[in-house]
Protein backbone atom coordinates (compact mmCIF):
# COMPACT_ATOMS: atom_id res chain seq x y z
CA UNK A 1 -14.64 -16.41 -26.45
CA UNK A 2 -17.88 -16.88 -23.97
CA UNK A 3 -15.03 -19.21 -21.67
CA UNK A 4 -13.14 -15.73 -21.51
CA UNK A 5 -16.46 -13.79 -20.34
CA UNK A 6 -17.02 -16.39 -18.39
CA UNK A 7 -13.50 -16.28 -16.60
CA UNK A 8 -13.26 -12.19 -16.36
CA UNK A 9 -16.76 -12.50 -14.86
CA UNK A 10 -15.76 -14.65 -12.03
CA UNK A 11 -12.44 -13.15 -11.56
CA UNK A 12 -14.63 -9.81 -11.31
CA UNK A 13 -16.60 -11.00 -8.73
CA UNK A 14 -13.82 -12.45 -6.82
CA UNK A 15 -12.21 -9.30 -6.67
CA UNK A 16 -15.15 -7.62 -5.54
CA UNK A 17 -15.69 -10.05 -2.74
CA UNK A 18 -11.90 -9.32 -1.14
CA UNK A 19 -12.72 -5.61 -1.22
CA UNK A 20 -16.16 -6.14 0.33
CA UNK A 21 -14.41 -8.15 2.96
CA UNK A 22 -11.33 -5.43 3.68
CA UNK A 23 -13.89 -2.39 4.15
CA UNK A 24 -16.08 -4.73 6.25
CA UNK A 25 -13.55 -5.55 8.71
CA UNK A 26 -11.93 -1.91 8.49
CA UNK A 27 -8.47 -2.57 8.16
CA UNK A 28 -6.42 -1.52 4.96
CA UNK A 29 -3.57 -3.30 4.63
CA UNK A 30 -0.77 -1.17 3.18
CA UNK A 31 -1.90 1.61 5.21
CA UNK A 32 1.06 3.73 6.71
CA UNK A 33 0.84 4.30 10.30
CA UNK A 34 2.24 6.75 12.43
CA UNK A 35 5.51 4.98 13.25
CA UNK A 36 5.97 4.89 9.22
CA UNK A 37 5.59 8.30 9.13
CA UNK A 38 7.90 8.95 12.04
CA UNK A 39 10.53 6.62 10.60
CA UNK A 40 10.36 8.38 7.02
CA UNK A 41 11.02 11.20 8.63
CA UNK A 42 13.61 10.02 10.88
CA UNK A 43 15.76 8.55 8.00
CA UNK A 44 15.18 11.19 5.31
CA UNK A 45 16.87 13.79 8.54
CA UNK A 46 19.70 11.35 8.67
CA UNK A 47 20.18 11.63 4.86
CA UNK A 48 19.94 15.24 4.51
CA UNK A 49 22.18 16.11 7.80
CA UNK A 50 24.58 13.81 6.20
CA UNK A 51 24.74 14.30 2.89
CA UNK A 52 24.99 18.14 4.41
CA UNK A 53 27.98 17.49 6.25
CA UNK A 54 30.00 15.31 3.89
CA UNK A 55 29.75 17.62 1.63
CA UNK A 56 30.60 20.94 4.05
């Protein structure tokens, strides 16, 4: 059981660690972007106007 604590404890701290490291450098990766945004948009317009005229 204390190898398990033992484990979890450095797994904790490891995971800490990568999150220290992320907000240090100021990035966030999975972050959307503008251009994700703007392609969302882009294809969910396509959809809609499509789906809007196979259907007229």
């Amino acid at each position: 059981m204390e190898n398990n604590d033992i484990a979890w404890q450095s797994e904790l701290a490891r995971r800490a660690r990568i999150y220290e490291d992320i907000e240090a450098g100021d990035r966030f990766e999975g972050t959307m972007t503008v251009l994700d945004y703007t392609g969302m948009t882009v294809l969910m317009l396509v959809l809609v106007v499509g789906f809007w005229l196979w259907g007229a």
